[in-house]
Protein backbone atom coordinates (compact mmCIF):
# COMPACT_ATOMS: atom_id res chain seq x y z
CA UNK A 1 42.87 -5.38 -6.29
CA UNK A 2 42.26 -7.99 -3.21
CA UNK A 3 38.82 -9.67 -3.40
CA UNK A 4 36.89 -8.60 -0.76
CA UNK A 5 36.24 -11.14 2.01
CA UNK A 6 33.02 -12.64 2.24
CA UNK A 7 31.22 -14.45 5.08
CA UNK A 8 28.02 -15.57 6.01
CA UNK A 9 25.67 -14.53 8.43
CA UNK A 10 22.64 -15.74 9.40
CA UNK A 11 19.07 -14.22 9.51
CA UNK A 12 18.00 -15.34 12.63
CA UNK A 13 20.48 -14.69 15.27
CA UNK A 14 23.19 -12.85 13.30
CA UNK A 15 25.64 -15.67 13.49
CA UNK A 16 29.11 -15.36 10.99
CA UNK A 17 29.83 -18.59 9.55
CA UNK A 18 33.37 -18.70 7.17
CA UNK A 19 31.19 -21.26 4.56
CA UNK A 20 27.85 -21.74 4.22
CA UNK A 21 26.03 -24.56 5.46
CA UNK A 22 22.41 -25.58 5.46
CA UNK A 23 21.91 -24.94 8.97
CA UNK A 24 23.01 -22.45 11.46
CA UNK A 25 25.19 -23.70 14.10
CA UNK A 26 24.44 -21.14 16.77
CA UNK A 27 20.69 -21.18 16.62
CA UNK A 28 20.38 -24.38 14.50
CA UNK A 29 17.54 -22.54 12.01
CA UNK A 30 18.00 -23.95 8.46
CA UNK A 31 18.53 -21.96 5.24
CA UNK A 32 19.56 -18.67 6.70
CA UNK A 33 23.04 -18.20 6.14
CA UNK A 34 23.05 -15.33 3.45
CA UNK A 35 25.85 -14.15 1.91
CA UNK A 36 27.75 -10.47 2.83
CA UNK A 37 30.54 -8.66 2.61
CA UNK A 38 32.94 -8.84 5.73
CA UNK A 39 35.31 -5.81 4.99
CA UNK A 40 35.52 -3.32 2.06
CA UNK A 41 38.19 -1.94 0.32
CA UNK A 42 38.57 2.07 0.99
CA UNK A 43 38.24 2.65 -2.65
CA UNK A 44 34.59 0.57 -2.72
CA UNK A 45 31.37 2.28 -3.54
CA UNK A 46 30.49 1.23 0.00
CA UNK A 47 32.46 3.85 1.49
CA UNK A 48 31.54 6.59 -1.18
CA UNK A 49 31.10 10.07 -0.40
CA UNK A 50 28.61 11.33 -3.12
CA UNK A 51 27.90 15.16 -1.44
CA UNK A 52 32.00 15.67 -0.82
CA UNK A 53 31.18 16.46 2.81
CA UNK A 54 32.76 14.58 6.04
CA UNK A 55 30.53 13.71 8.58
CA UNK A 56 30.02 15.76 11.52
CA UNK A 57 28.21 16.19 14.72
CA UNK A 58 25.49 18.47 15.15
CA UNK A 59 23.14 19.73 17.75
CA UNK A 60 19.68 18.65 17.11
CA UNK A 61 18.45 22.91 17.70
CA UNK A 62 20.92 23.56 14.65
CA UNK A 63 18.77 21.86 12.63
CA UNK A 64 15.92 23.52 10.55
CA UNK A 65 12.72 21.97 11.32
CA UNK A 66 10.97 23.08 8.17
CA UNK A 67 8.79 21.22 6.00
CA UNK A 68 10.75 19.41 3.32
CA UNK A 69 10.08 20.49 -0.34
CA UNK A 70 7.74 18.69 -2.09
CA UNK A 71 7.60 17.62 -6.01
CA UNK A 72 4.63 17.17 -7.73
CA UNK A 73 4.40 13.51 -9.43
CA UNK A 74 1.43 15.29 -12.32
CA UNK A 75 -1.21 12.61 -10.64
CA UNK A 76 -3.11 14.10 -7.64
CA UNK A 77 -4.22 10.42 -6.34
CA UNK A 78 -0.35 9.24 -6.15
CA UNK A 79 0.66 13.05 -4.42
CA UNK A 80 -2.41 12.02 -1.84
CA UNK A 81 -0.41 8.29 -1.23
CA UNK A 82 2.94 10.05 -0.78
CA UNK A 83 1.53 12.62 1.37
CA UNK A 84 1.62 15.93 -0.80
CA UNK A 85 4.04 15.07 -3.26
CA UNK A 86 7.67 13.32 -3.28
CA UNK A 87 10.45 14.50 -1.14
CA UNK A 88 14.08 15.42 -2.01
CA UNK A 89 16.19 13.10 -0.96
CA UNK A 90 13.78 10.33 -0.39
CA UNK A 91 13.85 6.48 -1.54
CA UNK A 92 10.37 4.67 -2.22
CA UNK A 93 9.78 1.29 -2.76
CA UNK A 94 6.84 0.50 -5.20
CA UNK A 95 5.37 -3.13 -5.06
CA UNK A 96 2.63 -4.69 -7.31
CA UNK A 97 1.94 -7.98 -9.68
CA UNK A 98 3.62 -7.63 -12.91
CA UNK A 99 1.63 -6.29 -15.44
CA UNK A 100 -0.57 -3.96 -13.11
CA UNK A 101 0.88 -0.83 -14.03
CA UNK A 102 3.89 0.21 -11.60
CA UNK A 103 5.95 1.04 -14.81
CA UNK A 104 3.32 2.97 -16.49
CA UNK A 105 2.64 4.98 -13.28
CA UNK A 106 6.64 6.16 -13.15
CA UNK A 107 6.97 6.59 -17.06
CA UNK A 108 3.75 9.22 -16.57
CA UNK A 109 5.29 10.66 -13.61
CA UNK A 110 8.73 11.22 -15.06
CA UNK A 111 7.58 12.55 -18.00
CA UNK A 112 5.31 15.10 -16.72
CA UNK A 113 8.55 16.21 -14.44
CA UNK A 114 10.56 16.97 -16.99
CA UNK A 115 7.85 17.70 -19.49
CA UNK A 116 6.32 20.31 -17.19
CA UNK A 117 8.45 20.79 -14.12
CA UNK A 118 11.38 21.13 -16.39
CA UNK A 119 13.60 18.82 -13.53
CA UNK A 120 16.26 16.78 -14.69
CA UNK A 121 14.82 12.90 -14.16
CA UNK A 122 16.79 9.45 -15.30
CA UNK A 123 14.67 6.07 -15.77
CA UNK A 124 16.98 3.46 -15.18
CA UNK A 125 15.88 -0.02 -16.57
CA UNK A 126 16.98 -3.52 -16.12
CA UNK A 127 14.40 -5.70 -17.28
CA UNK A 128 13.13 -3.81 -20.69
CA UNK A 129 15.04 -2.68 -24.09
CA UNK A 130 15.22 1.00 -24.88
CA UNK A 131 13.03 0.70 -27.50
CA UNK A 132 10.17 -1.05 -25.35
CA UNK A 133 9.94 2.02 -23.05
CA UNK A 134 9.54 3.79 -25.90
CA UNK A 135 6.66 2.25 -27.47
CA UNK A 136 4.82 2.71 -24.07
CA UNK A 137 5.72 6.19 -23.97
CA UNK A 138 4.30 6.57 -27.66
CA UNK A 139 1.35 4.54 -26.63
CA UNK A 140 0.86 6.52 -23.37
CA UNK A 141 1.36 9.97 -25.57
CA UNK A 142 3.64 11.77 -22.76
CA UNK A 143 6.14 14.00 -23.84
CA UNK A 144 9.66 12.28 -23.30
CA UNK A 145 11.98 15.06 -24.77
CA UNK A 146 13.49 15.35 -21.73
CA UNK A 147 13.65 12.26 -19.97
CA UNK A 148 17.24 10.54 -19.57
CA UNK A 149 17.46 6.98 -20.05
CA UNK A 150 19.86 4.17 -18.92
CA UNK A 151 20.06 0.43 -19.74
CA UNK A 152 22.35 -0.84 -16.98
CA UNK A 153 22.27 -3.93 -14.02
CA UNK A 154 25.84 -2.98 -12.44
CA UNK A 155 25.05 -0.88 -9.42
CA UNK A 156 28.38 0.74 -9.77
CA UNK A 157 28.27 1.76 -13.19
CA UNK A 158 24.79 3.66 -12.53
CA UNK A 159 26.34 5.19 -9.42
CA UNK A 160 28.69 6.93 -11.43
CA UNK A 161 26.62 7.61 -14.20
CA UNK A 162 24.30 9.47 -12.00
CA UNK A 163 27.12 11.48 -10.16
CA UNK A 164 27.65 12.88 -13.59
CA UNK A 165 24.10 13.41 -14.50
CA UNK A 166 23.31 14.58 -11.53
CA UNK A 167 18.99 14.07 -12.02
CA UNK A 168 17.05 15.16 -9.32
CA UNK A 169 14.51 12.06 -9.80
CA UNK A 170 15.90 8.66 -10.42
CA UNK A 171 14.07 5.57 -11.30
CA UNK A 172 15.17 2.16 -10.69
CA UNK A 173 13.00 -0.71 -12.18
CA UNK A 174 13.49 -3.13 -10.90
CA UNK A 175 15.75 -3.39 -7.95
CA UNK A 176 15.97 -7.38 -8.03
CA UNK A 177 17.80 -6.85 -11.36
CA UNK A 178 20.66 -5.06 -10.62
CA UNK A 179 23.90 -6.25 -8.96
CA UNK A 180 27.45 -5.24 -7.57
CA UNK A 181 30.77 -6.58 -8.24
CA UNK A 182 31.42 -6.79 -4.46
CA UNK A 183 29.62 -10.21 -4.27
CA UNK A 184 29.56 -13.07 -6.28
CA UNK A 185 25.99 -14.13 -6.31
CA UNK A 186 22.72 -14.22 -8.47
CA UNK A 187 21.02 -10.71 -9.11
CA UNK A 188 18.17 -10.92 -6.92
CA UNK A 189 19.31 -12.84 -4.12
CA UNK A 190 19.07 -11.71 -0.88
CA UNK A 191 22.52 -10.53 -0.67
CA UNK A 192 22.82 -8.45 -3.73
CA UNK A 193 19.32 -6.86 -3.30
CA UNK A 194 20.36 -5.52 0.04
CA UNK A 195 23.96 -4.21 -0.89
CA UNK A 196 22.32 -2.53 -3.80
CA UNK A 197 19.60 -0.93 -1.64
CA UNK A 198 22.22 -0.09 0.60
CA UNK A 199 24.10 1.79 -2.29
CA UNK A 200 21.13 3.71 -3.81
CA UNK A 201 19.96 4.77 -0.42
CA UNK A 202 23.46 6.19 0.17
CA UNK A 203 23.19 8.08 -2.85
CA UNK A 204 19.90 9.28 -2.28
CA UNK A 205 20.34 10.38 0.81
CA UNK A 206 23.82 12.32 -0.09
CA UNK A 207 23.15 14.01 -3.26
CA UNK A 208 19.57 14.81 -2.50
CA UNK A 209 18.24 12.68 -5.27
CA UNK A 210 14.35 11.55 -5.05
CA UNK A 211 14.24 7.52 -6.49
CA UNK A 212 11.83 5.07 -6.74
CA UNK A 213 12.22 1.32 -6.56
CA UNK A 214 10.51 -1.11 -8.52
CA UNK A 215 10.34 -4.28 -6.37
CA UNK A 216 8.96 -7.65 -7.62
CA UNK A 217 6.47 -9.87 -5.47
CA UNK A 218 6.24 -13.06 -4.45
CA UNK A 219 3.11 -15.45 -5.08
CA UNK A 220 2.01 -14.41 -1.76
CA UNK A 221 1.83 -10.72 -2.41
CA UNK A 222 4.57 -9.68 -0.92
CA UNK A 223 8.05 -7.92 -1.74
CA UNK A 224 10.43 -10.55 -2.50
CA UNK A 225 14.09 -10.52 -1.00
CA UNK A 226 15.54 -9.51 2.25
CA UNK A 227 12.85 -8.07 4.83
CA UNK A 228 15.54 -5.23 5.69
CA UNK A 229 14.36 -3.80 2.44
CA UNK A 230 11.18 -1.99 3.73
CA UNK A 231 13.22 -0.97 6.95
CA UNK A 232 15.89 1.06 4.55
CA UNK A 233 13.44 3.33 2.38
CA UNK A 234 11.51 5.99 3.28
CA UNK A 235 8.15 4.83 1.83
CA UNK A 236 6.41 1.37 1.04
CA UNK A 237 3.64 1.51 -1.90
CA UNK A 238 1.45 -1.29 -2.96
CA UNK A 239 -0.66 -1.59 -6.52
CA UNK A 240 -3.45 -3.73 -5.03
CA UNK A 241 -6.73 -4.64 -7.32
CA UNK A 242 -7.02 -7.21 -10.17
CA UNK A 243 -4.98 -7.44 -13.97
CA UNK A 244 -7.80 -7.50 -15.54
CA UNK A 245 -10.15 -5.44 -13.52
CA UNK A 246 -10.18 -1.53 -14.82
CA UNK A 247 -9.45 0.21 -10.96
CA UNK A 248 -5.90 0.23 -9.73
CA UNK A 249 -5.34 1.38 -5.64
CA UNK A 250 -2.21 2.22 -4.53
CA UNK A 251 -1.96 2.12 -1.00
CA UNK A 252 1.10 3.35 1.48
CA UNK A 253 1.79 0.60 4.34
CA UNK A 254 4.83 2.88 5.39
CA UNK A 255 5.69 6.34 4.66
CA UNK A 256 8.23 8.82 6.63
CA UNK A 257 6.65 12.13 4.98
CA UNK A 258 2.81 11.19 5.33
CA UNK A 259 0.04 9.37 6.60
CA UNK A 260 0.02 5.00 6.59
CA UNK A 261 -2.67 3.51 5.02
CA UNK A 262 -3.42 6.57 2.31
CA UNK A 263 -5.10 5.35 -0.32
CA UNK A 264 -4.89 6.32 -3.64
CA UNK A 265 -7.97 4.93 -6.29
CA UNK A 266 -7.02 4.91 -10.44
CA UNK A 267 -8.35 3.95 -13.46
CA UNK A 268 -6.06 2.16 -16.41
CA UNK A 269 -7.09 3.13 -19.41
CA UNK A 270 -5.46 3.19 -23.50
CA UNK A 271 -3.72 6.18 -22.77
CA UNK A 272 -2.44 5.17 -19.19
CA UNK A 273 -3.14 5.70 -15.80
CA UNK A 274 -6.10 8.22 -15.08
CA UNK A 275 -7.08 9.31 -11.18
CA UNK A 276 -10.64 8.94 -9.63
CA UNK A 277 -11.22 11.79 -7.64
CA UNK A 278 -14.28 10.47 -6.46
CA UNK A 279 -13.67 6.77 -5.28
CA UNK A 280 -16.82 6.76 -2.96
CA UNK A 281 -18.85 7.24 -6.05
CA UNK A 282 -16.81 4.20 -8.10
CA UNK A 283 -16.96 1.83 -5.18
CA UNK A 284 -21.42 2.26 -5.08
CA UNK A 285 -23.37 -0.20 -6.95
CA UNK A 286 -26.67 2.02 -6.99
CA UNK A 287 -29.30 -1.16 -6.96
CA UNK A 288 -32.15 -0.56 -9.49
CA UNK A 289 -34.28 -1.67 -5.87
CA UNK A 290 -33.29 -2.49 -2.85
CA UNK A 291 -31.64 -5.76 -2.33
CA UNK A 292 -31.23 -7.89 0.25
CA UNK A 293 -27.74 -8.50 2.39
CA UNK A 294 -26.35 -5.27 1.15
CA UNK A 295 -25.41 -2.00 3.35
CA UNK A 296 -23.39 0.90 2.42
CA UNK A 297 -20.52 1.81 5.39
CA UNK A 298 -17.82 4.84 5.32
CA UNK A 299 -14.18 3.01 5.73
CA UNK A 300 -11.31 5.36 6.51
CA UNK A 301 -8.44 5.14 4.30
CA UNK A 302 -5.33 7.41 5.59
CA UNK A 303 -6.90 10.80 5.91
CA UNK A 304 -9.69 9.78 2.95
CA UNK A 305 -12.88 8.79 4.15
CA UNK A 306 -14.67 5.89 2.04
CA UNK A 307 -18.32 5.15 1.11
CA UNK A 308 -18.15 1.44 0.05
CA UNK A 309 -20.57 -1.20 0.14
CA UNK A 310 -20.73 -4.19 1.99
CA UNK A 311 -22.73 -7.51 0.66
CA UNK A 312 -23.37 -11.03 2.65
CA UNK A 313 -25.13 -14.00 1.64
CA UNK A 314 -26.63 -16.71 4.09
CA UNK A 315 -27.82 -19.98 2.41
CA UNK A 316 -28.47 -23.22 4.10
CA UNK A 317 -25.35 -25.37 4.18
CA UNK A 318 -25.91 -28.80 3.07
CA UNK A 319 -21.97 -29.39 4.95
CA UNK A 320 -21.52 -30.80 8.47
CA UNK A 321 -19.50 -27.44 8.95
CA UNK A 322 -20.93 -24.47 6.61
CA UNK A 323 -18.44 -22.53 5.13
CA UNK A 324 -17.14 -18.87 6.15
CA UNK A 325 -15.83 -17.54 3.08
CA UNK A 326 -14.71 -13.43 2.83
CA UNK A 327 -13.39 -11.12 0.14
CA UNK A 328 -11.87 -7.94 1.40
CA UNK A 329 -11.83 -8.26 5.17
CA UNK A 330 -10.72 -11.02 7.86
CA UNK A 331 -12.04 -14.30 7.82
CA UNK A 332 -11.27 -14.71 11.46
CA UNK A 333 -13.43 -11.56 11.85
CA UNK A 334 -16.60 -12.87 10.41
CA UNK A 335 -16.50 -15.39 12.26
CA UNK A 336 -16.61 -13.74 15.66
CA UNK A 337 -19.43 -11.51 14.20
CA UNK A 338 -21.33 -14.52 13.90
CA UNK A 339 -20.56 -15.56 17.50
CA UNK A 340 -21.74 -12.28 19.19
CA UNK A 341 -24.71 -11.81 16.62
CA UNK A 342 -25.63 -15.08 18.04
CA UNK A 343 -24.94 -14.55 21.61
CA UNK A 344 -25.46 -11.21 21.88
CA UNK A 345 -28.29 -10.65 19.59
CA UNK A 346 -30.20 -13.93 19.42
CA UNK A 347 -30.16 -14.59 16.06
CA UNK A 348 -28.30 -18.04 15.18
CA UNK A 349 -26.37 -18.66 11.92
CA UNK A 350 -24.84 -22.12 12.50
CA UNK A 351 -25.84 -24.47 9.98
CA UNK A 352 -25.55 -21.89 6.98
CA UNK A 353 -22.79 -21.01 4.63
CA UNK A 354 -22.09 -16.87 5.38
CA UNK A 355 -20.77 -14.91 2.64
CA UNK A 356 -19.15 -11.79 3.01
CA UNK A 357 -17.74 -8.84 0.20
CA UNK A 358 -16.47 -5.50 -0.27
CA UNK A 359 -17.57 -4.73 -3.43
CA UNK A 360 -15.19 -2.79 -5.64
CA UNK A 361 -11.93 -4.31 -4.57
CA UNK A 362 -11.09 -2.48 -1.30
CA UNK A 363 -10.09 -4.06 1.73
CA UNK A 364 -11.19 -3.35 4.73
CA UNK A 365 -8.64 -3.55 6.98
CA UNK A 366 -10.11 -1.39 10.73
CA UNK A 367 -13.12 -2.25 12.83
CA UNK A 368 -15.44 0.43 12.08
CA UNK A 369 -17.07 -2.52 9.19
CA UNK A 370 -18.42 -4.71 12.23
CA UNK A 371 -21.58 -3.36 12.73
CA UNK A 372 -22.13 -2.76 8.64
CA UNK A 373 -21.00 -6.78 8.14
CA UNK A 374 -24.08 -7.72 11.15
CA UNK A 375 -26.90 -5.84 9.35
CA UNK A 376 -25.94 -7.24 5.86
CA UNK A 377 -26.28 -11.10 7.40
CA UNK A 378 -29.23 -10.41 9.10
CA UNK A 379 -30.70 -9.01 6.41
CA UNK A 380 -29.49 -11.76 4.05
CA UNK A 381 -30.38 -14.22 6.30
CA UNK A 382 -34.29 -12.69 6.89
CA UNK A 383 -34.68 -11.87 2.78
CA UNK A 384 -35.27 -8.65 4.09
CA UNK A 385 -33.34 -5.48 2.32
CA UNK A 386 -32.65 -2.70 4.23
CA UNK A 387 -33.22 1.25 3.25
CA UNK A 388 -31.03 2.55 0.31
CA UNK A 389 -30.71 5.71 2.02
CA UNK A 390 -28.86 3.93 5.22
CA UNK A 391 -25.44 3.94 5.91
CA UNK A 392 -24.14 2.30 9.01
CA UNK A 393 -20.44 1.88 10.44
CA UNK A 394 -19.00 1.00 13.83
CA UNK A 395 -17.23 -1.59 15.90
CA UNK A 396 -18.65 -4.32 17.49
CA UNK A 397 -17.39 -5.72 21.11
CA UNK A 398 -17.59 -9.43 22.11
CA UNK A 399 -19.66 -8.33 25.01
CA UNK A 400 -22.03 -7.08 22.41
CA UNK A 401 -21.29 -3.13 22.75
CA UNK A 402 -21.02 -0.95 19.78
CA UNK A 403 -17.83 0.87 20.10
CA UNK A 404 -16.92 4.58 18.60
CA UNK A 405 -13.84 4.34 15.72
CA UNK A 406 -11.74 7.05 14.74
CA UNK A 407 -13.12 10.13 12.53
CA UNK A 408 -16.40 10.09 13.43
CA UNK A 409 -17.90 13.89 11.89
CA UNK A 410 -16.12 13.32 8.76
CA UNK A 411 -17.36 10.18 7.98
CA UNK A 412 -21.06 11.65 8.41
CA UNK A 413 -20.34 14.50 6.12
CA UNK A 414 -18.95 12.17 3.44
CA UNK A 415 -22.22 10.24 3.80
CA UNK A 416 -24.42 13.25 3.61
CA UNK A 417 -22.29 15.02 0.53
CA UNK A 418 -23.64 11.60 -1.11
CA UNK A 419 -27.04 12.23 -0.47
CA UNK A 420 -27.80 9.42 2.64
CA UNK A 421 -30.55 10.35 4.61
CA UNK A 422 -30.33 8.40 8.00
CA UNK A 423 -26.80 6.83 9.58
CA UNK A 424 -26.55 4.20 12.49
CA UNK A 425 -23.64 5.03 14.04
CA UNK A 426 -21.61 4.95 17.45
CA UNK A 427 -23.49 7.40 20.27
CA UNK A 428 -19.49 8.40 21.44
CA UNK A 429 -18.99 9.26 17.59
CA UNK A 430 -22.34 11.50 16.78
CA UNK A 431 -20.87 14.93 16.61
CA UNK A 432 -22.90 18.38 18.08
CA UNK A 433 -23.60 19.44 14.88
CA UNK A 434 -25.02 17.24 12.24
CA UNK A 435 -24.41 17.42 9.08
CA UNK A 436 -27.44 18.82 6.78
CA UNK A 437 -30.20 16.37 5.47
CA UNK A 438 -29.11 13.65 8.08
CA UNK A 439 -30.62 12.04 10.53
CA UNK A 440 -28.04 10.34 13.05
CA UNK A 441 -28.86 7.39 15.03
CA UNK A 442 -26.57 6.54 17.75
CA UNK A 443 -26.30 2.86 19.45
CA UNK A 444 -24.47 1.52 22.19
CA UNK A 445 -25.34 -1.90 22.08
CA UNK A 446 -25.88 -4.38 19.30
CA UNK A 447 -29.50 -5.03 20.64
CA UNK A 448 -29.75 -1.45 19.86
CA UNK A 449 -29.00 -1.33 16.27
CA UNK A 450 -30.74 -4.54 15.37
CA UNK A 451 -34.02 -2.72 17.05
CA UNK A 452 -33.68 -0.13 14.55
CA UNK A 453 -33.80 -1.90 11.48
């Protein structure tokens, strides 16, 4: 058989070059000619039709609008991130540090498939021996009489494989280790992690087979290889939170069958991954007294609300220009805090180092933490600490308004079901009937809430 023909074609502009070179001639960008595949032969995997079916056009009121079937993974918290469970048919992408768990969470999820779901599942690995997934299924104790496995990096061969096997829940780990024989390159370049993806999606997609992806990350955090990647599943997971720490969060930044941002909160343990069903009550540090430059806010997570507390420390800087250091939230974000405490509220933190936390590894990532990150300064910077019974959340304007955030009611009752007693909240976001035991405070200006405390 003819080779196929390869070219090269750039990232930026989508320039085909014959060769590569180190820079683009069309839009003169450097180091973005990647390597693809300029025709296929008929007979390639490319061009494979895995259901038997040709294509055909459809009206869009011939289709059934129903709610696609869902499976159960066996872990509530990881059914929450994917949005009730994972769909037929469906390809996501699961990201995370090595060593954090992303292979433990699958091998748990597999087996309890075909342990108690009785469905036909296949863990495909590239990186790990046979005998290696086998001492972590020993040491995770899950039933693996079931469970089909495959030791294999050619794309092609586990194509066909899995036409034959036909599982219903496939398991690819990791992506950046398999290749084709359609290109020449390294596995994990750009090139061969895209034409792979390409393939498995294909597959998916056709024979109505659920996978997951096991994608490395770079040093930065993010997925490595082609960008593209993320655009061609149906869902993006992250494993966020430390090696060594105990709590693992998996968090969705894209999903096609459920809510962005969901959060899901476990716990590694000897016998593997274990879900907290109550991540509000692992993310409070109850204080044996009240402590200065700590509040307690409610954070929204996907459809989850959070209770999760928020610390800062003010010291004098002994710097020419005192440092603004955060963990968990924007850096850019304290700062302008800062400006419209000081602006809008009188109260001047200039020549002191500002310190700023969310304790328990989350990250705040919406606005409804302003308010909650200007009580904990001031009361860091005045040594003064504020009720333990107080929880406070809402978004602070540069013209020093306090504006209302999204979910309002059921943050209160998530604050109440914890036992809070008063809440300093939004007046657009108090709701006509307040939640029992709490007393609701509503602000519209940040002169307001300061006043109350």
């Amino acid at each position: 058989m003819k080779a196929p023909k390869r070219i090269y074609q750039c990232e930026q502009c989508g320039g085909q070059q014959p060769k590569w070179t180190g820079q683009c001639p069309d839009c003169q960008a450097w180091n973005t000619l990647i390597e693809s595949v300029a025709a296929a032969q008929p007979t390639s995997a490319r061009h494979t039709s895995y259901s038997g079916e040709a294509p055909r056009i459809i009206a869009l009121s011939e289709v059934n609008p129903a709610e696609a079937p869902r499976l159960p993974t066996g872990l509530s918290e990881f059914d929450r991130v994917l949005g009730g469970g994972l769909v037929e048919g469906s390809v996501v992408l699961l990201g995370g540090d090595p060593g954090i768990g992303k292979s433990t969470l699958l091998l748990q999820s597999l087996a309890f498939n075909t342990g108690a779901r009785k469905i036909r599942a296949l863990y495909v690995s590239g990186e790990e021996s046979s005998s290696q997934i086998a001492l972590r299924a020993e040491r995770l104790k899950v039933p693996t009489g079931d469970l089909r496995l495959l030791i294999e990096t050619g794309i092609e061969r586990i194509l066909a494989l899995a036409v034959s096997e036909r599982p219903q829940v496939m398991v690819i780990d990791s992506i950046q280790t398999l290749y084709t024989e359609t290109l020449q390159s390294a596995p994990g370049s750009v090139a061969q992690v895209r034409e792979c993806a390409a393939q498995l999606v294909r597959f998916a997609k056709a024979t109505r087979t659920a996978i997951y992806l096991v994608g490395h990350v770079t040093k930065d955090g993010a997925l490595a290889g082609p960008r593209v990647l993320e655009h061609m599943v149906d869902a993006v997971l992250y494993f966020e939170g430390e090696v060594s720490g105990r709590y693992r969060l998996v968090r969705a930044f894209k999903n096609r069958f459920g809510a962005v941002n969901e959060l899901g909160v476990f716990a590694m343990t000897d016998g593997g991954l274990r879900e907290v069903t109550n991540p509000s009550a692992m993310l409070l540090s109850r204080h044996d007294q009240p402590v200065p430059g700590s509040v307690v806010m409610v954070t929204r997570e996907g459809t989850r609300p959070l209770l999760v507390e928020v610390q800062a420390l003010v010291d004098q800087s002994a710097l020419g220009n005192p440092r603004r250091v955060t963990v968990g939230l924007d850096q850019n974000r304290l700062s302008m805090l800062l400006a419209v405490l000081n602006r809008h509220g009188g109260i001047a933190t200039s020549g002191c180092d500002v310190f700023a936390n969310i304790v328990g590894g989350v990250r705040l990532t919406e606005t409804a933490g302003d308010l909650a990150i200007v009580m904990a300064v001031l009361s860091s910077l005045r040594d003064r600490p504020l009720p333990p019974d107080l929880v406070v959340f809402g978004e602070v304007g540069l013209a020093g308004e306090v504006r209302p955030v999204q979910g309002g009611p059921e943050r209160l009752r998530e604050a109440a079901k914890h036992g809070f007693k008063r809440a300093i909240v939004p007046k657009a976001n108090v709701p006509k009937t307040l939640p029992a035991g709490l007393e609701v405070i509503p602000v519209t200006r940040l002169g307001d809430a300061l006043g109350e405390i």
